[in-house]
PDB file of N, CA and C in Angstrom:
ATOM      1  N   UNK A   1     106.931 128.250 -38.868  1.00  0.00           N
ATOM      2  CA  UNK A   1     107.372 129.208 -39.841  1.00  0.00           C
ATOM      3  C   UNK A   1     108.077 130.353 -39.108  1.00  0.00           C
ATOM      4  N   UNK A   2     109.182 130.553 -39.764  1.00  0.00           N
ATOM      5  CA  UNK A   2     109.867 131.892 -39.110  1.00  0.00           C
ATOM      6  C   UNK A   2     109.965 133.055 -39.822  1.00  0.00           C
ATOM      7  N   UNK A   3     109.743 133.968 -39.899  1.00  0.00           N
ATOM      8  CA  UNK A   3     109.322 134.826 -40.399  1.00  0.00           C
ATOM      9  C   UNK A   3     110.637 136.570 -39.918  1.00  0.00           C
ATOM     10  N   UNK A   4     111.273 136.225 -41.082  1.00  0.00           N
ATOM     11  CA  UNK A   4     112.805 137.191 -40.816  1.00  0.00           C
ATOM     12  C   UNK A   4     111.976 138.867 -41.256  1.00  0.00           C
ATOM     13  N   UNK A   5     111.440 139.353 -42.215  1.00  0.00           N
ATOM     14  CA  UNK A   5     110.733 140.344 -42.594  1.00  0.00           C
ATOM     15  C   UNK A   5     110.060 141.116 -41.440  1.00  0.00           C
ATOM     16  N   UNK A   6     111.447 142.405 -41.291  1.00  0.00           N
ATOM     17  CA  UNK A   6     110.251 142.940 -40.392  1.00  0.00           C
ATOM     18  C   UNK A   6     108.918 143.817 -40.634  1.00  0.00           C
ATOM     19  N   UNK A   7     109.223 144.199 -41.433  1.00  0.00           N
ATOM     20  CA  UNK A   7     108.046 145.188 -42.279  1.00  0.00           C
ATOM     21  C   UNK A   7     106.521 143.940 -41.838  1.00  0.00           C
ATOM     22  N   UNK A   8     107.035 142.387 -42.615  1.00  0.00           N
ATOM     23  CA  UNK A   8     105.952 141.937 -42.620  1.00  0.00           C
ATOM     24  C   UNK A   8     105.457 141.201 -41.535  1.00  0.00           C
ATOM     25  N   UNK A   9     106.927 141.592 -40.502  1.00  0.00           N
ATOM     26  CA  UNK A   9     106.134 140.760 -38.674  1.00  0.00           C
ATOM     27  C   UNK A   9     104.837 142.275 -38.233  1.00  0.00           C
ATOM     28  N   UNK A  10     105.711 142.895 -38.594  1.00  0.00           N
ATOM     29  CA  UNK A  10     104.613 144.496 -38.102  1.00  0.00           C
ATOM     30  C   UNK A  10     103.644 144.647 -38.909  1.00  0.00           C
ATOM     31  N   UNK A  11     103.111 143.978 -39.990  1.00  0.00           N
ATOM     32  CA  UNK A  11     101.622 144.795 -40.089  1.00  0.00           C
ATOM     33  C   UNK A  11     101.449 142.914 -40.082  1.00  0.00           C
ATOM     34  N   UNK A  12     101.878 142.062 -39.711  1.00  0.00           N
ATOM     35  CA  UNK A  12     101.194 141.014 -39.326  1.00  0.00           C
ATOM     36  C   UNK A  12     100.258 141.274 -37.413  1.00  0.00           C
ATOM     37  N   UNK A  13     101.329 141.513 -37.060  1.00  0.00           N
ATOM     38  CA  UNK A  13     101.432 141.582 -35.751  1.00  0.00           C
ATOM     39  C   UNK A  13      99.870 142.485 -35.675  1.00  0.00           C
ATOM     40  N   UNK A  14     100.097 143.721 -36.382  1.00  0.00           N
ATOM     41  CA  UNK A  14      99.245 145.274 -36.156  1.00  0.00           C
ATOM     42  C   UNK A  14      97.746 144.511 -36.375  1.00  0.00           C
ATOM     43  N   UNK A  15      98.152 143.170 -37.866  1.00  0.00           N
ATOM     44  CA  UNK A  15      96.498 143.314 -38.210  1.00  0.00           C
ATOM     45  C   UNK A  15      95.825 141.954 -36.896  1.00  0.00           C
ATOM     46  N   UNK A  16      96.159 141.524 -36.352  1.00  0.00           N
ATOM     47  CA  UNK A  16      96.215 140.824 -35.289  1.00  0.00           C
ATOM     48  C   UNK A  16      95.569 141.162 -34.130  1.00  0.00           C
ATOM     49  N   UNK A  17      96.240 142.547 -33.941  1.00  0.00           N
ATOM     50  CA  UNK A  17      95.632 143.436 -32.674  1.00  0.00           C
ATOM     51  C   UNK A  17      94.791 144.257 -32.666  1.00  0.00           C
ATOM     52  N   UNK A  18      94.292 144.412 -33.875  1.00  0.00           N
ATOM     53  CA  UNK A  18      93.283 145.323 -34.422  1.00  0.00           C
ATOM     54  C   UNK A  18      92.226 144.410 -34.557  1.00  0.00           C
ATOM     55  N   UNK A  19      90.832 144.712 -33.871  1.00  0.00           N
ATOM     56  CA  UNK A  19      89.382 143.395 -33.884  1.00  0.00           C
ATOM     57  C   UNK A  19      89.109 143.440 -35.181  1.00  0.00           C
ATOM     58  N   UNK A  20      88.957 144.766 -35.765  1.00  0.00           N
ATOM     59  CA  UNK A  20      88.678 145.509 -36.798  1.00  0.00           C
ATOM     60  C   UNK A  20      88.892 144.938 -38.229  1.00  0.00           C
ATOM     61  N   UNK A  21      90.340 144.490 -38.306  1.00  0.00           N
ATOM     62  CA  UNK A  21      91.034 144.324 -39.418  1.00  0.00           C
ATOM     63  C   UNK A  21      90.579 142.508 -39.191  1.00  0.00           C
ATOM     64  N   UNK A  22      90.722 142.153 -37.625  1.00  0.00           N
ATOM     65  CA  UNK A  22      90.610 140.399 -37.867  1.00  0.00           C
ATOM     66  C   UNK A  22      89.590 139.780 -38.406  1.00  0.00           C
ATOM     67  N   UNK A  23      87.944 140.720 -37.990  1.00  0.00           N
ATOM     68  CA  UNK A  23      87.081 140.714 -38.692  1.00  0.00           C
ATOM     69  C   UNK A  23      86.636 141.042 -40.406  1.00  0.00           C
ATOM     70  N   UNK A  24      87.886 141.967 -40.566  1.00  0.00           N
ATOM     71  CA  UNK A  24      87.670 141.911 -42.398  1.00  0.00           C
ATOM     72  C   UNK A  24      88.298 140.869 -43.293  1.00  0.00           C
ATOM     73  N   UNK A  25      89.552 140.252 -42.483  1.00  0.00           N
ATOM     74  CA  UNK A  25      90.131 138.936 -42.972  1.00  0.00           C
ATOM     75  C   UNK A  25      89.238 137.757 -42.879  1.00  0.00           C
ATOM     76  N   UNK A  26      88.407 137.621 -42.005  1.00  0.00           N
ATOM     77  CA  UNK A  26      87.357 136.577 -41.836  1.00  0.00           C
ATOM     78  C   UNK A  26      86.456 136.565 -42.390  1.00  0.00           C
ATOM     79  N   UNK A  27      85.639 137.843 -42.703  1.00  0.00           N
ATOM     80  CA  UNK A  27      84.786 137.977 -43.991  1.00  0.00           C
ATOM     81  C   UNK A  27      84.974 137.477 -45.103  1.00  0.00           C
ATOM     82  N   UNK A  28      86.653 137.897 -45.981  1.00  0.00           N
ATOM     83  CA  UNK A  28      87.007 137.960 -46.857  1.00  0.00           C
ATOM     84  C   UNK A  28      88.325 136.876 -47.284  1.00  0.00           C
ATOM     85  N   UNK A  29      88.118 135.638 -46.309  1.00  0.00           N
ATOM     86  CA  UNK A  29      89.391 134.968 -46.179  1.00  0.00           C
ATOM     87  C   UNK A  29      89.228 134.010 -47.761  1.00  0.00           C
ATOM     88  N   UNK A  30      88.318 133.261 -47.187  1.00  0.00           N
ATOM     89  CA  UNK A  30      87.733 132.432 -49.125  1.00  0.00           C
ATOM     90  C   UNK A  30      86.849 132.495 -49.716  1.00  0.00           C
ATOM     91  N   UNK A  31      86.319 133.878 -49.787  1.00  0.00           N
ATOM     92  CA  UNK A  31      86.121 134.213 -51.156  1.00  0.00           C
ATOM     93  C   UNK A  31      86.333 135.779 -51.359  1.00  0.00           C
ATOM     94  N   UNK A  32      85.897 136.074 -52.600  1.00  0.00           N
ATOM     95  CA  UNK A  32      85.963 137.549 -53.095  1.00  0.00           C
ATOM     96  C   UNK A  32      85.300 138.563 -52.769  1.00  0.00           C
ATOM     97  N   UNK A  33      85.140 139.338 -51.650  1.00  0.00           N
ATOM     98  CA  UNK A  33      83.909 140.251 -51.616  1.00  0.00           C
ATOM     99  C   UNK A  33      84.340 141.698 -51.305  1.00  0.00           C
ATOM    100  N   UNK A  34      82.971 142.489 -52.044  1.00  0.00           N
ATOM    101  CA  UNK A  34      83.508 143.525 -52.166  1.00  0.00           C
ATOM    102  C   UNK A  34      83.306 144.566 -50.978  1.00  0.00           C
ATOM    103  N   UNK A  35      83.740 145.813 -51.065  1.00  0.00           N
ATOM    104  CA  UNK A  35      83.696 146.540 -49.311  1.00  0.00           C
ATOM    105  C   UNK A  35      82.316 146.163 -48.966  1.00  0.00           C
ATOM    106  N   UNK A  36      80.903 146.759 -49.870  1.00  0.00           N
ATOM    107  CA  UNK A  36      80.191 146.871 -49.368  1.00  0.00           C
ATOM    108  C   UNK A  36      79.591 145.263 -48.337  1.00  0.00           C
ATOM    109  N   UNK A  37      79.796 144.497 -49.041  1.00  0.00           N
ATOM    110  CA  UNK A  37      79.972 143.289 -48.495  1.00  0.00           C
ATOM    111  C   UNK A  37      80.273 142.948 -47.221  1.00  0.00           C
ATOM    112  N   UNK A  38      81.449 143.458 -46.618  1.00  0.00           N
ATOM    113  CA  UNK A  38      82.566 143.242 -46.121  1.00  0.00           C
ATOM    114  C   UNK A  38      81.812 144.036 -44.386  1.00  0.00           C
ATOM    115  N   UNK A  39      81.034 145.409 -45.026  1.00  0.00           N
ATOM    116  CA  UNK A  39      80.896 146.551 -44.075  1.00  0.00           C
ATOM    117  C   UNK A  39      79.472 145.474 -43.640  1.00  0.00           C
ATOM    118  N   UNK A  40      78.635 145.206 -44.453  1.00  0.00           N
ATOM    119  CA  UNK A  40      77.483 144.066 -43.823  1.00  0.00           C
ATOM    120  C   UNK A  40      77.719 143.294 -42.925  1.00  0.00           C
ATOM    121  N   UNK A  41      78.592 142.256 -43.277  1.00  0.00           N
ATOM    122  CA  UNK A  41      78.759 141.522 -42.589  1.00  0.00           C
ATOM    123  C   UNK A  41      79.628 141.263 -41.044  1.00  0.00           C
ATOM    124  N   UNK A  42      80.233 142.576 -41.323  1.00  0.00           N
ATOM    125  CA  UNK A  42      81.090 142.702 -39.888  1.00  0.00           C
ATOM    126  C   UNK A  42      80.635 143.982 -39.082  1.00  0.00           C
ATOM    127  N   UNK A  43      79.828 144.309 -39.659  1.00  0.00           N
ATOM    128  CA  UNK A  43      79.060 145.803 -38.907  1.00  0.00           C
ATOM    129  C   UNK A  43      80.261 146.857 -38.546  1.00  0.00           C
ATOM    130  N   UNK A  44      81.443 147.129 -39.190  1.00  0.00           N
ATOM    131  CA  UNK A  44      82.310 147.966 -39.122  1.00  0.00           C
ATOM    132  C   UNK A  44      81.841 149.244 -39.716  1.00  0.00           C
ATOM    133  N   UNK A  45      81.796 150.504 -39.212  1.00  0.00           N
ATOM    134  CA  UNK A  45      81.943 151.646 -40.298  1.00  0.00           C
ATOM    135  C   UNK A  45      82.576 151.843 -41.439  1.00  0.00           C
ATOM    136  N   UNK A  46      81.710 152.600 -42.291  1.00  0.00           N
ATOM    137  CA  UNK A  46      81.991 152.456 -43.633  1.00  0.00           C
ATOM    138  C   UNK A  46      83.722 153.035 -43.914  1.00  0.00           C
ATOM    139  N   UNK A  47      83.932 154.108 -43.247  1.00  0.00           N
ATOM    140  CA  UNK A  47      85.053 155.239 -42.826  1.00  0.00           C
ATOM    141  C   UNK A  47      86.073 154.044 -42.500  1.00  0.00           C
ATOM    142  N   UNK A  48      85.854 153.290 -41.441  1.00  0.00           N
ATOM    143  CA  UNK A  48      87.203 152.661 -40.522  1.00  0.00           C
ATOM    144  C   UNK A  48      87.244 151.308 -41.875  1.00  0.00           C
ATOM    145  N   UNK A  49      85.982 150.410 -42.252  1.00  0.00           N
ATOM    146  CA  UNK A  49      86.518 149.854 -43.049  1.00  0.00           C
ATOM    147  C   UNK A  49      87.009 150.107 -44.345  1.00  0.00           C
ATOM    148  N   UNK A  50      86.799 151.319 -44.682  1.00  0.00           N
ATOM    149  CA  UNK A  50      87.455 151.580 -46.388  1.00  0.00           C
ATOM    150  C   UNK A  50      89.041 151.632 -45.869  1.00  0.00           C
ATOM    151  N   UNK A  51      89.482 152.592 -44.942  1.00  0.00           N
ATOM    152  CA  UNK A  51      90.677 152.761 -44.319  1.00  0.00           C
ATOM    153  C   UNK A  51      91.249 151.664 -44.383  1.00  0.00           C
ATOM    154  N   UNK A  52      90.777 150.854 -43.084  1.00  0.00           N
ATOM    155  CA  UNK A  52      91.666 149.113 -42.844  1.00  0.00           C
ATOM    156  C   UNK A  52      91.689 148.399 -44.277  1.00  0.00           C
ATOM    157  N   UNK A  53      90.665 148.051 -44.739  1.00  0.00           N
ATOM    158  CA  UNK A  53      90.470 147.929 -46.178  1.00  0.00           C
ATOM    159  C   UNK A  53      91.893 148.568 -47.243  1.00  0.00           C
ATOM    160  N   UNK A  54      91.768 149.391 -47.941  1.00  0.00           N
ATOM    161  CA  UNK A  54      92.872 150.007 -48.184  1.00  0.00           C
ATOM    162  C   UNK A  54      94.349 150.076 -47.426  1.00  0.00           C
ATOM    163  N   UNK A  55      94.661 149.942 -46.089  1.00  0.00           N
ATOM    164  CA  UNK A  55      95.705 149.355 -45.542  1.00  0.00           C
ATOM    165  C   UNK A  55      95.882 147.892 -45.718  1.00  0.00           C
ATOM    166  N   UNK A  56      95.424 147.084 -45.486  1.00  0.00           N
ATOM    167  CA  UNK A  56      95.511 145.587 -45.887  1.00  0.00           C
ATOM    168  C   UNK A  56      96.114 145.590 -47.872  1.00  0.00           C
ATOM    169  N   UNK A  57      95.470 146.265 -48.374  1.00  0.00           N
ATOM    170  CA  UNK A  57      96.201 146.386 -49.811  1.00  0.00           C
ATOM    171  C   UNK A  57      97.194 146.604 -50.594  1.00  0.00           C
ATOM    172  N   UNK A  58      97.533 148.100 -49.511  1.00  0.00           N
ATOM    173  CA  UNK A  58      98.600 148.912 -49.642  1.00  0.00           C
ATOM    174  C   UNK A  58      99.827 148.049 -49.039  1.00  0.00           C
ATOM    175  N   UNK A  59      99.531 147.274 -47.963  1.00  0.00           N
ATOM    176  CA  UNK A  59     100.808 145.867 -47.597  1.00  0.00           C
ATOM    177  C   UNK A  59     100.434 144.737 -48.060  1.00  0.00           C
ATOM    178  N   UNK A  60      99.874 144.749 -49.040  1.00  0.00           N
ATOM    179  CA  UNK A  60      99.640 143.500 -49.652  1.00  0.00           C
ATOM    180  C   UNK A  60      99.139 142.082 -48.834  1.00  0.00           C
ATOM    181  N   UNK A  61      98.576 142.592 -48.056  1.00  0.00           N
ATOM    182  CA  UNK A  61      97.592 141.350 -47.191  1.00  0.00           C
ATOM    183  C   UNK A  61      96.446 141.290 -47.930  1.00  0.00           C
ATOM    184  N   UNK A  62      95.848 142.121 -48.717  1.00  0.00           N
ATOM    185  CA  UNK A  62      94.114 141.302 -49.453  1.00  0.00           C
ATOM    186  C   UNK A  62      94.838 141.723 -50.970  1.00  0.00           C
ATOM    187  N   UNK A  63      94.391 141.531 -51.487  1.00  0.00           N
ATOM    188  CA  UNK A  63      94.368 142.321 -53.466  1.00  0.00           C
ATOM    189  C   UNK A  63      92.671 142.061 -53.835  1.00  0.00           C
ATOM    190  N   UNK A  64      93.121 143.197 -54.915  1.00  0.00           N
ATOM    191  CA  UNK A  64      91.735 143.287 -55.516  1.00  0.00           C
ATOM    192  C   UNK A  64      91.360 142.285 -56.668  1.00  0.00           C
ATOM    193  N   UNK A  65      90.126 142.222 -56.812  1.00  0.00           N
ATOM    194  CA  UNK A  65      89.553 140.972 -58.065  1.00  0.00           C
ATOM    195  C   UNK A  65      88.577 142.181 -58.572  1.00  0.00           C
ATOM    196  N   UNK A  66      88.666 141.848 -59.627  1.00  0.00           N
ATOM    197  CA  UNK A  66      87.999 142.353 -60.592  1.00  0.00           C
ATOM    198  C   UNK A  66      86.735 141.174 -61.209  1.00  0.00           C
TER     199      UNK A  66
END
């Protein structure tokens, strides 16, 4: 896959290099869970994961379920 978007090589790239963010994609890859969830299972702070959390959204790498 080649991937022309740079916006979306850079927060690919960013969430990659960040342990932080690779661990909230792995939590949350198949299925739905919510922060508090998310902060359990990856032992991240509540602070850094609402942040990464909310960045992953704001570029449209996770969405929310209701």
């Amino acid at each position: 896959m080649i991937i022309k978007n740079d916006r979306l090589k850079c927060a690919i790239l960013t969430a990659l290099a960040d342990t932080d963010l690779q661990k909230i994609l792995d939590a949350a890859i198949y299925q739905s869970k919510s922060g508090n969830q998310i902060i359990k299972e990856t032992n991240i702070s509540h602070t850094s994961a609402y942040g990464k959390i909310k960045w992953l959204v704001g570029d449209r790498k996770i969405t929310y379920s209701r």
